[in-house]
C-alpha atoms as a PDB file:
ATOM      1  CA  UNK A   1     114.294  65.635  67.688  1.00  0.00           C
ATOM      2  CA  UNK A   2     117.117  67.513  67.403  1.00  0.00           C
ATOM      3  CA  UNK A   3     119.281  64.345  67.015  1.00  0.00           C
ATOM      4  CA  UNK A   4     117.168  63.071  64.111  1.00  0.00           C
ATOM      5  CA  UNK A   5     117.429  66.124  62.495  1.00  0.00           C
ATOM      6  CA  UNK A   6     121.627  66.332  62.312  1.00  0.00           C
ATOM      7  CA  UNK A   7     121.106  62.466  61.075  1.00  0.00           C
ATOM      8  CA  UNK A   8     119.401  63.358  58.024  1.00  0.00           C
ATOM      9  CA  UNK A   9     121.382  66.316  57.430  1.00  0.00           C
ATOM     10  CA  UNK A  10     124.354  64.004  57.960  1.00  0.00           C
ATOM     11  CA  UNK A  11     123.485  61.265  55.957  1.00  0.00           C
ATOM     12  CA  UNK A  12     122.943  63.503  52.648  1.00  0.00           C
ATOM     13  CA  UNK A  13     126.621  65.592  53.086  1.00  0.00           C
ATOM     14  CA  UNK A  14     127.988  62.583  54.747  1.00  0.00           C
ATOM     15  CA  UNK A  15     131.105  62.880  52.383  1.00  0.00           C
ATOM     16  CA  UNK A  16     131.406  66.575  52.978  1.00  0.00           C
ATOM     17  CA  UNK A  17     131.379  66.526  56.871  1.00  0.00           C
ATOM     18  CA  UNK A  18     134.414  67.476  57.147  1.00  0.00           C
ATOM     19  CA  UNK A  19     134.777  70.068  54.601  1.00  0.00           C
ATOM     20  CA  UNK A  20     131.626  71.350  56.054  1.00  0.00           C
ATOM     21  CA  UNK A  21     132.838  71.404  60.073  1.00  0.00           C
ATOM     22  CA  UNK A  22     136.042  73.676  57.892  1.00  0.00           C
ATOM     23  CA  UNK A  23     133.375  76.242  56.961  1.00  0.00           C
ATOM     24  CA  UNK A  24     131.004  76.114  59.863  1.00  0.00           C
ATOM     25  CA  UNK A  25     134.429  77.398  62.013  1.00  0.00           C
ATOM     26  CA  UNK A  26     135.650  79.480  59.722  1.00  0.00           C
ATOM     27  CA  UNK A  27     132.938  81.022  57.617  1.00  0.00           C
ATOM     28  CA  UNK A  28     129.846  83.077  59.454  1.00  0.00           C
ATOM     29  CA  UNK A  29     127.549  83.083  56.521  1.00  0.00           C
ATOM     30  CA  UNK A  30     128.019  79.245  55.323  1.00  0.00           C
ATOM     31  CA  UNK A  31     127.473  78.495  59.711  1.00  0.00           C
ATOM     32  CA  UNK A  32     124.265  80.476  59.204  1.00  0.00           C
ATOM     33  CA  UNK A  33     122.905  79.096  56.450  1.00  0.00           C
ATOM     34  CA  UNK A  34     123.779  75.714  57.425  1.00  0.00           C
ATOM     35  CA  UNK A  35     121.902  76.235  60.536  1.00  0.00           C
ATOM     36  CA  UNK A  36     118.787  77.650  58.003  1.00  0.00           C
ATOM     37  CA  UNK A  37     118.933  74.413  56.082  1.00  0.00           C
ATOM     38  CA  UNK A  38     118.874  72.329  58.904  1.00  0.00           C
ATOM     39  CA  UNK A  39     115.741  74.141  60.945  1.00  0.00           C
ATOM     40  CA  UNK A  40     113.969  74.240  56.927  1.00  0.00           C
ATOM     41  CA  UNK A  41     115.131  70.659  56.639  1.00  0.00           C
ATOM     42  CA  UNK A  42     113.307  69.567  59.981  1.00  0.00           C
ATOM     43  CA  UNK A  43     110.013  72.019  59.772  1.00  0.00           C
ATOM     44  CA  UNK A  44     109.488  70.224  55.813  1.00  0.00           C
ATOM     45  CA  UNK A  45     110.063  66.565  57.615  1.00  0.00           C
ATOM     46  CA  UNK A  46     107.419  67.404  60.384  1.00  0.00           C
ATOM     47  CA  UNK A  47     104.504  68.479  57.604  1.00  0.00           C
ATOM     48  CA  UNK A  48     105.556  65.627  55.309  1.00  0.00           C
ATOM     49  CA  UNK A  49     105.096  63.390  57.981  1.00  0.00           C
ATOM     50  CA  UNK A  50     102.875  64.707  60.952  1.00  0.00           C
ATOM     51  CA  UNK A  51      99.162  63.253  60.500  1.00  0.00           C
ATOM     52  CA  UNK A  52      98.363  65.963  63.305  1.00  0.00           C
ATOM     53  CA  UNK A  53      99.799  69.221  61.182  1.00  0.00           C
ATOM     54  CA  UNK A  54      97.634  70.270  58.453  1.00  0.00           C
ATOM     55  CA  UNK A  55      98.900  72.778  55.846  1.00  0.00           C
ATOM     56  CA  UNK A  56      97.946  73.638  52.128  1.00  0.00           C
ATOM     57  CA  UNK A  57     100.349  72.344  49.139  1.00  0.00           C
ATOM     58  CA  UNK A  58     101.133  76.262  48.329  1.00  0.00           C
ATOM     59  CA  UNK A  59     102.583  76.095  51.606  1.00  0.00           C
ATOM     60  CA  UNK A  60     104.300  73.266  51.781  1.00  0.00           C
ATOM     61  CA  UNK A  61     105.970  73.836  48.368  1.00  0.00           C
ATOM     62  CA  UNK A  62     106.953  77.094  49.592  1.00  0.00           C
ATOM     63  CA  UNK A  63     109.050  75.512  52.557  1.00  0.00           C
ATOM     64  CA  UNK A  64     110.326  72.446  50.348  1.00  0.00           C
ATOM     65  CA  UNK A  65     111.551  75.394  47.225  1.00  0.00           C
ATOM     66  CA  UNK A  66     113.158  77.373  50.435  1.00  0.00           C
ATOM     67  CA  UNK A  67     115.017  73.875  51.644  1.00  0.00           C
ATOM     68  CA  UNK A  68     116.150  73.545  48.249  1.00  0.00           C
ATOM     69  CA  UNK A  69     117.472  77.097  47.242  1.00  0.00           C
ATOM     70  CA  UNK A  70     119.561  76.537  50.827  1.00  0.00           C
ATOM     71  CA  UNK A  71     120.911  73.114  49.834  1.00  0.00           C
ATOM     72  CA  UNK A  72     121.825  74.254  46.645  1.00  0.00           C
ATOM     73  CA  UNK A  73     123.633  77.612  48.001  1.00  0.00           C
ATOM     74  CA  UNK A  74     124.992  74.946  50.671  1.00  0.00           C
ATOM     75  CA  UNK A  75     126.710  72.513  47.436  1.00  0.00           C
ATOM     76  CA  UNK A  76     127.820  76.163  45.804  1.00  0.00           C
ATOM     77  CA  UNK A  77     130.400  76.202  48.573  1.00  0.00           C
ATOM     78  CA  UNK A  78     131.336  72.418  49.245  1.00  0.00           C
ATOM     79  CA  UNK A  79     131.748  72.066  44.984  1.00  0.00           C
ATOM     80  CA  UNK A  80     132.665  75.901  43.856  1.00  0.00           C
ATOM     81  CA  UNK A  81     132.785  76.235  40.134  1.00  0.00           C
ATOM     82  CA  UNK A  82     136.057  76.958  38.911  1.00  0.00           C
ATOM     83  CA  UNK A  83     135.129  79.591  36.419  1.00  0.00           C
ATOM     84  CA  UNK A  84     136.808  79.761  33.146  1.00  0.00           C
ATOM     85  CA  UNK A  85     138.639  83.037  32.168  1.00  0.00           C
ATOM     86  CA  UNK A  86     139.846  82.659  28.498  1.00  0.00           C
ATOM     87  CA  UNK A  87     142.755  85.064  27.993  1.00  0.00           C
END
């Protein structure tokens, strides 16, 4: 499973993978939240597609807004905004 899981996180920052092996070394937080996304990638893909697991929409939405917020905070530091200071 856990092979499927790195594919799909690989496919969507397949561009970024190496910008994003630069910050898994060298940056603690980014590494952690990486690892975040991917578990809160792979539990949303198991109740999106288990027939066995049942859980309520409120729930589900919970996990997928999580997955997101992470992804986003993940882009934040692969495209920082360079901010604009007028003098």
């Amino acid at each position: 499973m856990s092979s499927l899981k790195n594919q799909r996180t690989l496919q969507r920052f397949l561009p970024q993978k190496n910008q994003i092996s630069e910050l898994k070394r060298n940056n603690y937080r980014f590494k952690r939240v990486f690892r975040e996304y991917e578990m809160m990638s792979e539990q949303l893909w198991n109740l999106e597609t288990s027939s066995e697991i049942s859980v309520s929409d409120d729930f589900l939405n919970a996990v997928s807004m999580q997955t997101n917020i992470l992804e986003e905070e993940i882009q934040n530091w692969l495209h920082p905004q360079i901010e604009n200071n007028p003098i």
